[in-house]
PDB file of N, CA and C in Angstrom:
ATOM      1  N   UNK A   1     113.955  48.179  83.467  1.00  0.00           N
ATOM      2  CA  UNK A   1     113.923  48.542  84.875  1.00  0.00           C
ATOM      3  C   UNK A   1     115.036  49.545  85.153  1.00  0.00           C
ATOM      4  N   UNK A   2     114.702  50.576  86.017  1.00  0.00           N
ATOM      5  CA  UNK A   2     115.099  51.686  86.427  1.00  0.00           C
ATOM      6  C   UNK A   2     116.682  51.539  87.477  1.00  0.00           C
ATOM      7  N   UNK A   3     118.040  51.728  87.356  1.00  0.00           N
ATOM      8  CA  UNK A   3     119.015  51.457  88.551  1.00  0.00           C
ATOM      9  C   UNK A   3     119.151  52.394  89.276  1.00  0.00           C
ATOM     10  N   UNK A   4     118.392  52.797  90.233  1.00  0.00           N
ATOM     11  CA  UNK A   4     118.846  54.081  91.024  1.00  0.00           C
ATOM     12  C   UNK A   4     120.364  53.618  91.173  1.00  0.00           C
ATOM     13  N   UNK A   5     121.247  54.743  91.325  1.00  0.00           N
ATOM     14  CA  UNK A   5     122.679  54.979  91.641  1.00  0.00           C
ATOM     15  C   UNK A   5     122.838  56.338  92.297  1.00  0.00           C
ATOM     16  N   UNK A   6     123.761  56.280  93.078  1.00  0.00           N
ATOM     17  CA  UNK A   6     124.074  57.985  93.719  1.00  0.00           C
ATOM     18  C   UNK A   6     125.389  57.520  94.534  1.00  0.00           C
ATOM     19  N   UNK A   7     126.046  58.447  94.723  1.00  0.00           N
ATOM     20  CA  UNK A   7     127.099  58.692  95.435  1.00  0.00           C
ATOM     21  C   UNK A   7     127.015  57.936  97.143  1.00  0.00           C
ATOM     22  N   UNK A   8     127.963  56.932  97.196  1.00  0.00           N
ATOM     23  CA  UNK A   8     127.874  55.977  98.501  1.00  0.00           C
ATOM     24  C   UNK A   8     127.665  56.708  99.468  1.00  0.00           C
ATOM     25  N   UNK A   9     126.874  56.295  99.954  1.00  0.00           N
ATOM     26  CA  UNK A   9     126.144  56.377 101.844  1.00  0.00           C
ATOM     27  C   UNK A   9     127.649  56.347 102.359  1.00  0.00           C
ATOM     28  N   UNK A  10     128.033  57.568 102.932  1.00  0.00           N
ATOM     29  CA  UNK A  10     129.172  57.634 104.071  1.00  0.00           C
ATOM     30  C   UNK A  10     129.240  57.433 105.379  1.00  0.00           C
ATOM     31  N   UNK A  11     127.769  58.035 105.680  1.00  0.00           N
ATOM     32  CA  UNK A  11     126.999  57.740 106.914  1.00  0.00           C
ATOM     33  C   UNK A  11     125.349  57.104 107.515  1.00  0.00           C
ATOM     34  N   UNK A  12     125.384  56.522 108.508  1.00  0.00           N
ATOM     35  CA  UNK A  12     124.083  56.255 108.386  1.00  0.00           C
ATOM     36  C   UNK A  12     123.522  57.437 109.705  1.00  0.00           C
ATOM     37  N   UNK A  13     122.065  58.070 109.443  1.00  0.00           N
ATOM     38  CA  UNK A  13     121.797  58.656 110.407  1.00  0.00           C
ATOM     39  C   UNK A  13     122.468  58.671 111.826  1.00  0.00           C
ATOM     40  N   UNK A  14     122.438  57.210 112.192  1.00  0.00           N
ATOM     41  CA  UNK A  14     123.318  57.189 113.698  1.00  0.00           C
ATOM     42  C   UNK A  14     124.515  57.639 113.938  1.00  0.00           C
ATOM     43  N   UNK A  15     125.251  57.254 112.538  1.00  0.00           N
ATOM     44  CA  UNK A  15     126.801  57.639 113.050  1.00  0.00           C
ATOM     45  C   UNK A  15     126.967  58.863 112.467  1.00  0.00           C
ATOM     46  N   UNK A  16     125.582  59.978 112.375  1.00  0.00           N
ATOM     47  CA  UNK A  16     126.608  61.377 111.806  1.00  0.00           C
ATOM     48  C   UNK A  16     126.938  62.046 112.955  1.00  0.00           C
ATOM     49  N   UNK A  17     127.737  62.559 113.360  1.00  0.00           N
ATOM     50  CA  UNK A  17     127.569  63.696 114.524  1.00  0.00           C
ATOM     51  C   UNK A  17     128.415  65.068 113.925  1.00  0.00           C
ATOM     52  N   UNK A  18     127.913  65.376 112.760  1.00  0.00           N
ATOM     53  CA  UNK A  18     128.284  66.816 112.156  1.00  0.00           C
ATOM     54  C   UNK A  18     126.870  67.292 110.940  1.00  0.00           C
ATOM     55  N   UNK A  19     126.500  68.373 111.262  1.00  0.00           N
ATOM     56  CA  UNK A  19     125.420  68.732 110.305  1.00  0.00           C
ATOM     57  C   UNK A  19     125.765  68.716 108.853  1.00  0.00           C
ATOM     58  N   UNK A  20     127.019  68.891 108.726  1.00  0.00           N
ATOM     59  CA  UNK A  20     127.189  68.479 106.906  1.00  0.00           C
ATOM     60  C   UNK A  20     127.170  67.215 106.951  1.00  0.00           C
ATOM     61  N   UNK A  21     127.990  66.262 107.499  1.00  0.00           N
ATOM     62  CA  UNK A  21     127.294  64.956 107.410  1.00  0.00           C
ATOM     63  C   UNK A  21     125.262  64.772 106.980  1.00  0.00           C
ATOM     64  N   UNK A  22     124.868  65.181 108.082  1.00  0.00           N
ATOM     65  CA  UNK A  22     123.471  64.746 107.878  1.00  0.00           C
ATOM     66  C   UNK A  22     123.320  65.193 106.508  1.00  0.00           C
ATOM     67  N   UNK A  23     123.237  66.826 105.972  1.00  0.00           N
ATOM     68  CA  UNK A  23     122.740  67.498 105.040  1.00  0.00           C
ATOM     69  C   UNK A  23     123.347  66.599 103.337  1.00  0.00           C
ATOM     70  N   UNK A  24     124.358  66.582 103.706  1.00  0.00           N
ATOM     71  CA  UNK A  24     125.065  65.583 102.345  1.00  0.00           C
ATOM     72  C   UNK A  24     124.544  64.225 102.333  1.00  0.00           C
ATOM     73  N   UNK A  25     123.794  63.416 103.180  1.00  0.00           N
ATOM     74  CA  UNK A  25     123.103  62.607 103.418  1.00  0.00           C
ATOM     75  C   UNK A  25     121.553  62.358 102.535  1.00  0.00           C
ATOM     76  N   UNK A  26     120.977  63.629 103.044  1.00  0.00           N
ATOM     77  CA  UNK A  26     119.576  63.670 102.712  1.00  0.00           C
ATOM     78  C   UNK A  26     119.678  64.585 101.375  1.00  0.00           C
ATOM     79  N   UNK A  27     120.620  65.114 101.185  1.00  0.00           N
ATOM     80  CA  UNK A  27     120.694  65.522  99.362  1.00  0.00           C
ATOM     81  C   UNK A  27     120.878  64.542  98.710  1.00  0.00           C
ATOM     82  N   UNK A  28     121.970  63.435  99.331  1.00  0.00           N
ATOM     83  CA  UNK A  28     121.990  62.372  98.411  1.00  0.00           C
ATOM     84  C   UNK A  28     120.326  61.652  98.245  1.00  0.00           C
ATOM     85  N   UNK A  29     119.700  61.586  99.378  1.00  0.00           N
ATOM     86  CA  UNK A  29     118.613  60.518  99.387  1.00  0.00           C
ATOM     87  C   UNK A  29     117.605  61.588  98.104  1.00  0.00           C
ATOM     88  N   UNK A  30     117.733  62.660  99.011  1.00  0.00           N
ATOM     89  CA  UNK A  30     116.569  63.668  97.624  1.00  0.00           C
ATOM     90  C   UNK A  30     116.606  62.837  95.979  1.00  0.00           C
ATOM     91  N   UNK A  31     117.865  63.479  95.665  1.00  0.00           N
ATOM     92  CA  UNK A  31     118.463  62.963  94.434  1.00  0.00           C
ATOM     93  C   UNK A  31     117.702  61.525  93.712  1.00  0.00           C
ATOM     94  N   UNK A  32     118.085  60.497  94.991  1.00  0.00           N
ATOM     95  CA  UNK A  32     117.513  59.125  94.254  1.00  0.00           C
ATOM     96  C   UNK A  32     115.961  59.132  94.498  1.00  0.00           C
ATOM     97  N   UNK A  33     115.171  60.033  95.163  1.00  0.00           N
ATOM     98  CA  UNK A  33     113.903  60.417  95.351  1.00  0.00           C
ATOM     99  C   UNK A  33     113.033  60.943  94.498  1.00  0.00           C
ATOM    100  N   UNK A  34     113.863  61.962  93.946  1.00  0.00           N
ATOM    101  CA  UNK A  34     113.291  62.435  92.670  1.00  0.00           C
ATOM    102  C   UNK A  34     113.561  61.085  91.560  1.00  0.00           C
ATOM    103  N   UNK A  35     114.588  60.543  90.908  1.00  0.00           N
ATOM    104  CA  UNK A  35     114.671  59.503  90.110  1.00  0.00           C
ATOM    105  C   UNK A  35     113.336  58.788  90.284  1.00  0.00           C
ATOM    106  N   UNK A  36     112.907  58.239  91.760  1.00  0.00           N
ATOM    107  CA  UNK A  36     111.690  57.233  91.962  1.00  0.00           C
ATOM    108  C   UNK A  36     110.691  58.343  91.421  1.00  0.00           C
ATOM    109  N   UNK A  37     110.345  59.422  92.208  1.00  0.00           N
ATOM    110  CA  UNK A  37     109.352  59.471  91.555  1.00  0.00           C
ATOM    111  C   UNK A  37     108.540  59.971  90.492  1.00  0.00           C
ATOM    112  N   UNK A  38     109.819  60.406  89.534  1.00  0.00           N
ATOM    113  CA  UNK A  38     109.877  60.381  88.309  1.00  0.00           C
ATOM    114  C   UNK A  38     109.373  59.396  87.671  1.00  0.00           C
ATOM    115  N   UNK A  39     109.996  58.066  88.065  1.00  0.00           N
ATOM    116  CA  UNK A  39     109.703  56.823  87.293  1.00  0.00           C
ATOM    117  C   UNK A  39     108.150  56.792  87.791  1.00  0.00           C
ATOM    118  N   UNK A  40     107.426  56.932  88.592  1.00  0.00           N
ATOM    119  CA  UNK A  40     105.888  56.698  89.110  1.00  0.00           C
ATOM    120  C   UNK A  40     105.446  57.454  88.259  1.00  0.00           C
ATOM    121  N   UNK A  41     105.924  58.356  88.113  1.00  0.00           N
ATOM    122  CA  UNK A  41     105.100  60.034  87.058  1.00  0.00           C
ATOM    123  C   UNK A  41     104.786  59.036  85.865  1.00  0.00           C
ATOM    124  N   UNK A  42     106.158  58.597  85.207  1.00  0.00           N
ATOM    125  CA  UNK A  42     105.749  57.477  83.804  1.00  0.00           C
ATOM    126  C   UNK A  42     104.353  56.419  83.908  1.00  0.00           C
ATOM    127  N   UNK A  43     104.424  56.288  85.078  1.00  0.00           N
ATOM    128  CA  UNK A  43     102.889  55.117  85.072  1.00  0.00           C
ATOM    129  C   UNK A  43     101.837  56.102  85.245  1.00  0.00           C
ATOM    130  N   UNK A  44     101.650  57.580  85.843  1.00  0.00           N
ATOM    131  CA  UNK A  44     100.729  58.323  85.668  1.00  0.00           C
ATOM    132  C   UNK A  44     100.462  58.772  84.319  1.00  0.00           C
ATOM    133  N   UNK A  45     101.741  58.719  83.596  1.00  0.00           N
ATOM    134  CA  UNK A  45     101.656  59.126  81.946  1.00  0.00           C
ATOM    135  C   UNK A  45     100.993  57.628  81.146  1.00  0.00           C
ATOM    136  N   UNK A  46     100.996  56.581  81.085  1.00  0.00           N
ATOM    137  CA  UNK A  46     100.499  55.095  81.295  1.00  0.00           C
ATOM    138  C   UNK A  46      99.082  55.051  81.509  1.00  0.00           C
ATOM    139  N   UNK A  47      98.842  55.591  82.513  1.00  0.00           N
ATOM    140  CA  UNK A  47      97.179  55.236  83.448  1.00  0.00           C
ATOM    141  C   UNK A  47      96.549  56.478  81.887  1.00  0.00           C
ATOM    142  N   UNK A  48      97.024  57.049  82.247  1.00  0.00           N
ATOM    143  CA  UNK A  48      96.430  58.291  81.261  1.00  0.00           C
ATOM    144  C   UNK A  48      96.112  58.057  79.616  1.00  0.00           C
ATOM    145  N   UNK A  49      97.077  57.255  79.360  1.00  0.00           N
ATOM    146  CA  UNK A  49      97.044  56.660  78.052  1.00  0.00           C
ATOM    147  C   UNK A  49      96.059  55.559  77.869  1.00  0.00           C
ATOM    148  N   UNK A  50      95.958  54.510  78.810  1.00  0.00           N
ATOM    149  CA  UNK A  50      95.125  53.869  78.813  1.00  0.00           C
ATOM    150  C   UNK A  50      93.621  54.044  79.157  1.00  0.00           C
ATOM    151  N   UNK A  51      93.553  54.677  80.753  1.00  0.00           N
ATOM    152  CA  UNK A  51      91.952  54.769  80.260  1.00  0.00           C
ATOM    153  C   UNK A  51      91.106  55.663  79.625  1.00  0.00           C
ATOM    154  N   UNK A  52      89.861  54.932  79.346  1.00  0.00           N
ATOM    155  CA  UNK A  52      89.150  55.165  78.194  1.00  0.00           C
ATOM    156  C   UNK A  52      88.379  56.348  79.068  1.00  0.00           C
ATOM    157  N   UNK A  53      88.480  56.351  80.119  1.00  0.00           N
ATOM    158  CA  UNK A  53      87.318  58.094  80.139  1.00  0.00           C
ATOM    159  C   UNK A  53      87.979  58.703  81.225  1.00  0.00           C
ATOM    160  N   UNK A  54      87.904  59.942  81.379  1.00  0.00           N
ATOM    161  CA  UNK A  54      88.565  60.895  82.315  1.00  0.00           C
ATOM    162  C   UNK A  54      87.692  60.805  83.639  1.00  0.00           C
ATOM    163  N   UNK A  55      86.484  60.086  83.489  1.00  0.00           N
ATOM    164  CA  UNK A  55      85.829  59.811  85.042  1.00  0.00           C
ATOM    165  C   UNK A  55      86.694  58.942  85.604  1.00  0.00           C
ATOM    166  N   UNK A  56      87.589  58.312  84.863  1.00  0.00           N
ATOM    167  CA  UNK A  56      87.913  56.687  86.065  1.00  0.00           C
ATOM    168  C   UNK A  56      89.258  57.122  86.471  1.00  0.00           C
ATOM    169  N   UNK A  57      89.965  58.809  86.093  1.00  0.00           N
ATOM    170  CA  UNK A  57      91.074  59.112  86.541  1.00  0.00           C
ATOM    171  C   UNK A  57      91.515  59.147  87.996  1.00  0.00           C
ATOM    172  N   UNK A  58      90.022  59.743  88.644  1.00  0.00           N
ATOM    173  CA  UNK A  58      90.445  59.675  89.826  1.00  0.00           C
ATOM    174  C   UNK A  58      89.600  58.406  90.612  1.00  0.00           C
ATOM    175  N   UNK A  59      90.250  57.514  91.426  1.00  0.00           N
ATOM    176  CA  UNK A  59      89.446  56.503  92.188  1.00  0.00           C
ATOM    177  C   UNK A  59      89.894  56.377  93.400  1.00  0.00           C
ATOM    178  N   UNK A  60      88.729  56.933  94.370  1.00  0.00           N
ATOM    179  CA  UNK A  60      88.977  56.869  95.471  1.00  0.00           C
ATOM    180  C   UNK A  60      89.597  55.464  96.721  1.00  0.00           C
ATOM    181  N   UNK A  61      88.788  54.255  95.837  1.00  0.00           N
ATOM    182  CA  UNK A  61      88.688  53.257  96.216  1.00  0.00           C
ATOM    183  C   UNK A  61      90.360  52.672  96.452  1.00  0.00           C
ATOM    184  N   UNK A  62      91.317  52.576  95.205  1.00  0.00           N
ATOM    185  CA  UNK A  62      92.161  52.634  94.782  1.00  0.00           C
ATOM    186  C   UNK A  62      93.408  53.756  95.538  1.00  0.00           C
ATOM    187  N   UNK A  63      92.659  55.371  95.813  1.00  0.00           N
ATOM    188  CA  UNK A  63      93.844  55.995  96.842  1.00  0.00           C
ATOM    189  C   UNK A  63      94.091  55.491  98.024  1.00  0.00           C
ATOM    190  N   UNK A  64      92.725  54.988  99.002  1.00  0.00           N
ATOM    191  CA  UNK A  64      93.010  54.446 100.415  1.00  0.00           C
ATOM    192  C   UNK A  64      93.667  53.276 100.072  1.00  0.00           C
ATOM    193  N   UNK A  65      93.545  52.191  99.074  1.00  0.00           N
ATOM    194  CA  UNK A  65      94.016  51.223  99.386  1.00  0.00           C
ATOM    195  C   UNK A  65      95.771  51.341  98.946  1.00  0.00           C
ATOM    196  N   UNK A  66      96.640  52.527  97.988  1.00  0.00           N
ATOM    197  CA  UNK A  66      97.625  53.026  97.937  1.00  0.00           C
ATOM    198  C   UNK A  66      97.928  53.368  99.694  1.00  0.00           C
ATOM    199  N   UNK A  67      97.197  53.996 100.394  1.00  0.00           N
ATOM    200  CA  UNK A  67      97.564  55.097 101.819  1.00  0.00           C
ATOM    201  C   UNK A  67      97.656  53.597 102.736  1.00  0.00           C
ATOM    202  N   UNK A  68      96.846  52.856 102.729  1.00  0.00           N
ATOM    203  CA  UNK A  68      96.557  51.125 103.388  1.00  0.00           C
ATOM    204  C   UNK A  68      98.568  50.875 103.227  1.00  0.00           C
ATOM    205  N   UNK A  69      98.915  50.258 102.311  1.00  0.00           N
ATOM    206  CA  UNK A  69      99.785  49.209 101.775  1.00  0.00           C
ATOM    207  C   UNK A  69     100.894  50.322 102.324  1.00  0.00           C
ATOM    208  N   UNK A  70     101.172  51.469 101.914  1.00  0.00           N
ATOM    209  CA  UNK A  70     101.846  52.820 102.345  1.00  0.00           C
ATOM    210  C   UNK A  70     102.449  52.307 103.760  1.00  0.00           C
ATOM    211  N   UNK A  71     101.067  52.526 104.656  1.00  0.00           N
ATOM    212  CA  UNK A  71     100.875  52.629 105.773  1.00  0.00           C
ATOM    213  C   UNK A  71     101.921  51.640 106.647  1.00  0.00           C
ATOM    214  N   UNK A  72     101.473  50.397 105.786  1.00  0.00           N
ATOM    215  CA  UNK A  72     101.913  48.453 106.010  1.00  0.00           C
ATOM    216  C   UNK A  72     103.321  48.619 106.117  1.00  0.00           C
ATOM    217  N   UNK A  73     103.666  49.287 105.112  1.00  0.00           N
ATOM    218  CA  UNK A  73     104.680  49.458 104.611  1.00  0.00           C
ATOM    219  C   UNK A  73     106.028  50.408 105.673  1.00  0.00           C
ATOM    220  N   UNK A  74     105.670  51.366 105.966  1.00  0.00           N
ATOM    221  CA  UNK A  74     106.143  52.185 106.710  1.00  0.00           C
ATOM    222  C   UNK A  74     106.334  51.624 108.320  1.00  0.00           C
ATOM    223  N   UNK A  75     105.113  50.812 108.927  1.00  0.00           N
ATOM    224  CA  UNK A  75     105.451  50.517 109.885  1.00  0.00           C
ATOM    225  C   UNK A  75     106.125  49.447 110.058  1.00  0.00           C
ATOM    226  N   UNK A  76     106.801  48.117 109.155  1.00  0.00           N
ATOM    227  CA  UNK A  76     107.901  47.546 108.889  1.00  0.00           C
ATOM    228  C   UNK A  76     109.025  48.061 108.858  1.00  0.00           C
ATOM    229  N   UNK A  77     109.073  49.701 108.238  1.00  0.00           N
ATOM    230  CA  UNK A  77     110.208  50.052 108.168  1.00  0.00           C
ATOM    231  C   UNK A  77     111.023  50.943 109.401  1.00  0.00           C
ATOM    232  N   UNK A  78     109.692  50.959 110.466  1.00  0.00           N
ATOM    233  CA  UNK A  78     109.967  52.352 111.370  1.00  0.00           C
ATOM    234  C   UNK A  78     109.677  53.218 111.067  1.00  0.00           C
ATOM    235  N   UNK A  79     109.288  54.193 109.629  1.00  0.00           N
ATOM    236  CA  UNK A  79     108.699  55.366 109.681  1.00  0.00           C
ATOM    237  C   UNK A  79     107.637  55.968 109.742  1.00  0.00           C
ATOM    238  N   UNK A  80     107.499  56.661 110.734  1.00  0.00           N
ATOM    239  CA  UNK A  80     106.403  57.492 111.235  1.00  0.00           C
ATOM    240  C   UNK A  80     105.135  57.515 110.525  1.00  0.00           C
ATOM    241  N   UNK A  81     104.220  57.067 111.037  1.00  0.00           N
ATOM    242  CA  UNK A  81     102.962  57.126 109.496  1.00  0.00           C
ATOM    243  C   UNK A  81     102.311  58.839 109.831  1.00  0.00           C
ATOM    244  N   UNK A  82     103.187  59.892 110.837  1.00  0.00           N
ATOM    245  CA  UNK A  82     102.558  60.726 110.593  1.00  0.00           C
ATOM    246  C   UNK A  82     103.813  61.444 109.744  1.00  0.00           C
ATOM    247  N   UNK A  83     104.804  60.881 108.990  1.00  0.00           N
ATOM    248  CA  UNK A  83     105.372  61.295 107.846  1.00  0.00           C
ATOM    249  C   UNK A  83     104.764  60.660 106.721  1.00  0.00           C
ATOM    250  N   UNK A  84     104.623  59.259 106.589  1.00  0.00           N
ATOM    251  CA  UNK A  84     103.980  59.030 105.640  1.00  0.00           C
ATOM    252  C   UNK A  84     103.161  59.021 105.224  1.00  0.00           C
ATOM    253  N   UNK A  85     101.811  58.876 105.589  1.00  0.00           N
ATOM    254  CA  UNK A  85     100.662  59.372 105.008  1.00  0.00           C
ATOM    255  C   UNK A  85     100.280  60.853 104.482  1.00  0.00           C
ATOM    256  N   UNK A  86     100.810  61.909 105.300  1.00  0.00           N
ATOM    257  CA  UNK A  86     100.358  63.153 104.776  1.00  0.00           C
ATOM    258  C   UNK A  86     101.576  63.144 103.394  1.00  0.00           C
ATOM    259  N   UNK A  87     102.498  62.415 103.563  1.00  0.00           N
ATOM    260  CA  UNK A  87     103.678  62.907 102.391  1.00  0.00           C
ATOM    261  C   UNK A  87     102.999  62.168 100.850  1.00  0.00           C
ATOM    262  N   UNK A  88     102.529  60.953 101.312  1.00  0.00           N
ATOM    263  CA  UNK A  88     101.813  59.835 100.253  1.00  0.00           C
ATOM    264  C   UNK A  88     100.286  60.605  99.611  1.00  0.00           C
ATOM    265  N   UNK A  89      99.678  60.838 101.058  1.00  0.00           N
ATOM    266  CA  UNK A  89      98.557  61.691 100.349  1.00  0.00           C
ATOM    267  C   UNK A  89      98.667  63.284  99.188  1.00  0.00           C
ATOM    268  N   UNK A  90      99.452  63.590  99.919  1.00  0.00           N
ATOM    269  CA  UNK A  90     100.055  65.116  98.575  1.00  0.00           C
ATOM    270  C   UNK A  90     100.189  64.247  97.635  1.00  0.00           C
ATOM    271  N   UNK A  91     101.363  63.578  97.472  1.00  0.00           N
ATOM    272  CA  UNK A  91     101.896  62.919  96.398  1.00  0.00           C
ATOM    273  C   UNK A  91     100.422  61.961  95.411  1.00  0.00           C
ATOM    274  N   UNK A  92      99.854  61.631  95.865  1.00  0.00           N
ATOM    275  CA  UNK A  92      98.815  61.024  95.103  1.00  0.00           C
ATOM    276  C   UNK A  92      98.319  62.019  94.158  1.00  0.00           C
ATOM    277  N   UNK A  93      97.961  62.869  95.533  1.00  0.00           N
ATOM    278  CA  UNK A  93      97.010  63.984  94.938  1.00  0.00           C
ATOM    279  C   UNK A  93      97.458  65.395  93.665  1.00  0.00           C
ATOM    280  N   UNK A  94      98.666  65.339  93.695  1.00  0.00           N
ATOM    281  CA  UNK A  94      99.307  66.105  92.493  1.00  0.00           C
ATOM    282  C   UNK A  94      99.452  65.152  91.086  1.00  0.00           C
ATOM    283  N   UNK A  95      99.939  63.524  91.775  1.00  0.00           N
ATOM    284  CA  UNK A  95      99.753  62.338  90.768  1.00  0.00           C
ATOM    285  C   UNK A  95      98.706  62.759  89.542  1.00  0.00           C
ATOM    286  N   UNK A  96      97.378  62.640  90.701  1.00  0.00           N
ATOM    287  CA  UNK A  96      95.947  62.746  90.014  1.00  0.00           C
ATOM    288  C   UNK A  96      95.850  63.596  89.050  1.00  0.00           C
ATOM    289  N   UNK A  97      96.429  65.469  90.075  1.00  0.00           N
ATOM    290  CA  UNK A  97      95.986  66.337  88.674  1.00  0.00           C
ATOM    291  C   UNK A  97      96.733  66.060  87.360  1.00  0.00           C
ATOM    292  N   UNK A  98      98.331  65.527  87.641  1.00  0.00           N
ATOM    293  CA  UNK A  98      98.887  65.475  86.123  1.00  0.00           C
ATOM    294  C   UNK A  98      98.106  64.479  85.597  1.00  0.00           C
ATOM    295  N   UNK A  99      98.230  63.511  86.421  1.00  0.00           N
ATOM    296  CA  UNK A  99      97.127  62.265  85.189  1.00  0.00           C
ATOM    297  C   UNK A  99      96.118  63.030  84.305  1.00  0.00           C
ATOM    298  N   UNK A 100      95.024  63.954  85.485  1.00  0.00           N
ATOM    299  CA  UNK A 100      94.092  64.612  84.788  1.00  0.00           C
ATOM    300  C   UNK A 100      94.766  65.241  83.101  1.00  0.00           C
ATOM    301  N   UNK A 101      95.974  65.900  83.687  1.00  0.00           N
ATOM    302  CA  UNK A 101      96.341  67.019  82.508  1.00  0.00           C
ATOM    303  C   UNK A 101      96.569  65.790  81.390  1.00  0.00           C
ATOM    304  N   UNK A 102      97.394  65.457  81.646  1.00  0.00           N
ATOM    305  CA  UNK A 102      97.873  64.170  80.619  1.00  0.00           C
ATOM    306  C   UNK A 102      96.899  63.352  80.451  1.00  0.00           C
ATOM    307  N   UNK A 103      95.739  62.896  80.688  1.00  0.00           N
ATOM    308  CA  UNK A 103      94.557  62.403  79.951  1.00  0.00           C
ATOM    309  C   UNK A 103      93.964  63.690  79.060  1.00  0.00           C
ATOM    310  N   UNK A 104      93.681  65.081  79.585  1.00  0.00           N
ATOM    311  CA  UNK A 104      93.134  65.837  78.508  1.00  0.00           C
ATOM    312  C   UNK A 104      94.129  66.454  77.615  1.00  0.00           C
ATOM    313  N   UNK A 105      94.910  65.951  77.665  1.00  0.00           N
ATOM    314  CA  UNK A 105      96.634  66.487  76.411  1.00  0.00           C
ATOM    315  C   UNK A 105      96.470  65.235  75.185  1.00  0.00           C
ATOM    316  N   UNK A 106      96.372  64.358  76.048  1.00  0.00           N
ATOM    317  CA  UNK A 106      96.244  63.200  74.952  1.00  0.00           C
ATOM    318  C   UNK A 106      95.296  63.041  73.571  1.00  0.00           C
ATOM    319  N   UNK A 107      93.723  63.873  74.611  1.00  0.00           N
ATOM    320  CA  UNK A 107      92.680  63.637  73.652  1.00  0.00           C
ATOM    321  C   UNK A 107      92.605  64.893  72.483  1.00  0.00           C
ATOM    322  N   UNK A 108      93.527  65.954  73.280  1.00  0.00           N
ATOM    323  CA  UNK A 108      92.936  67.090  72.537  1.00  0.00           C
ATOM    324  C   UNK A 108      93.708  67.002  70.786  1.00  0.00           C
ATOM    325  N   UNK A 109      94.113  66.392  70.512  1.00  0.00           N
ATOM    326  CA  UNK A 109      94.515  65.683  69.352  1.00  0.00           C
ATOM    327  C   UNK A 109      93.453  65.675  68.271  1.00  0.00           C
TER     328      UNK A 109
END
C-alpha cells in the first residue's frame, strides 16, 4: 500500500488570506494528486493484463456506477458534483484509452 506524504498543510482554505498561501496549498494537493492517480493508472495496467478480450475494456455499466459512488461520495464531502463528475468523467475516459493501449501493447507480443 501506497503512503501519500507531502509537505504539511500550513493552511486550510479558510484561514489563507494571501494568494501564495492558497497557490502553495493547491501545488501541494496537485503533487499528492498525481501520486493517487498514478497508483489508479497501475490498476488500469492490471484490468489490461487481465482481461481476456479488448471488447470488455470498455463497460459502460461499470463507468456510471464509478460517476454513482463518485457522486455519493462528493456530496459527503461538500464538493460540488459540478466539479466532480465532469473531472471523474475525463478521468475515466483517458483511463479507458490507456487501458485500450495497454491491452493492445500486451498482446502484440
Amino acid at each position: 500500500m501506497t503512503t501519500y506524504q507531502s509537505d504539511s498543510r500550513l493552511h486550510t482554505g479558510p484561514e489563507c488570506s494571501e494568494m501564495s498561501e492558497v497557490r502553495y496549498e493547491i501545488d501541494r494537493l496537485d503533487r499528492l494528486l498525481v501520486k493517487l492517480i498514478k497508483e489508479r493508472q497501475s490498476y488500469m495496467d492490471a484490468a489490461a493484463r487481465i482481461k481476456d478480450s479488448r471488447a470488455v475494456v470498455r463497460d459502460e455499466a461499470r463507468v456510471e456506477d464509478v460517476v454513482r459512488k463518485v457522486l455519493a461520495a462528493a456530496a459527503k464531502e461538500g464538493l460540488s458534483p459540478k466539479i466532480a463528475e465532469p473531472v471523474w468523467r475525463t478521468m475515466i475516459e483517458q483511463c479507458i484509452a490507456y487501458e485500450f493501449e495497454a491491452w493492445d501493447g500486451l498482446r502484440k507480443s
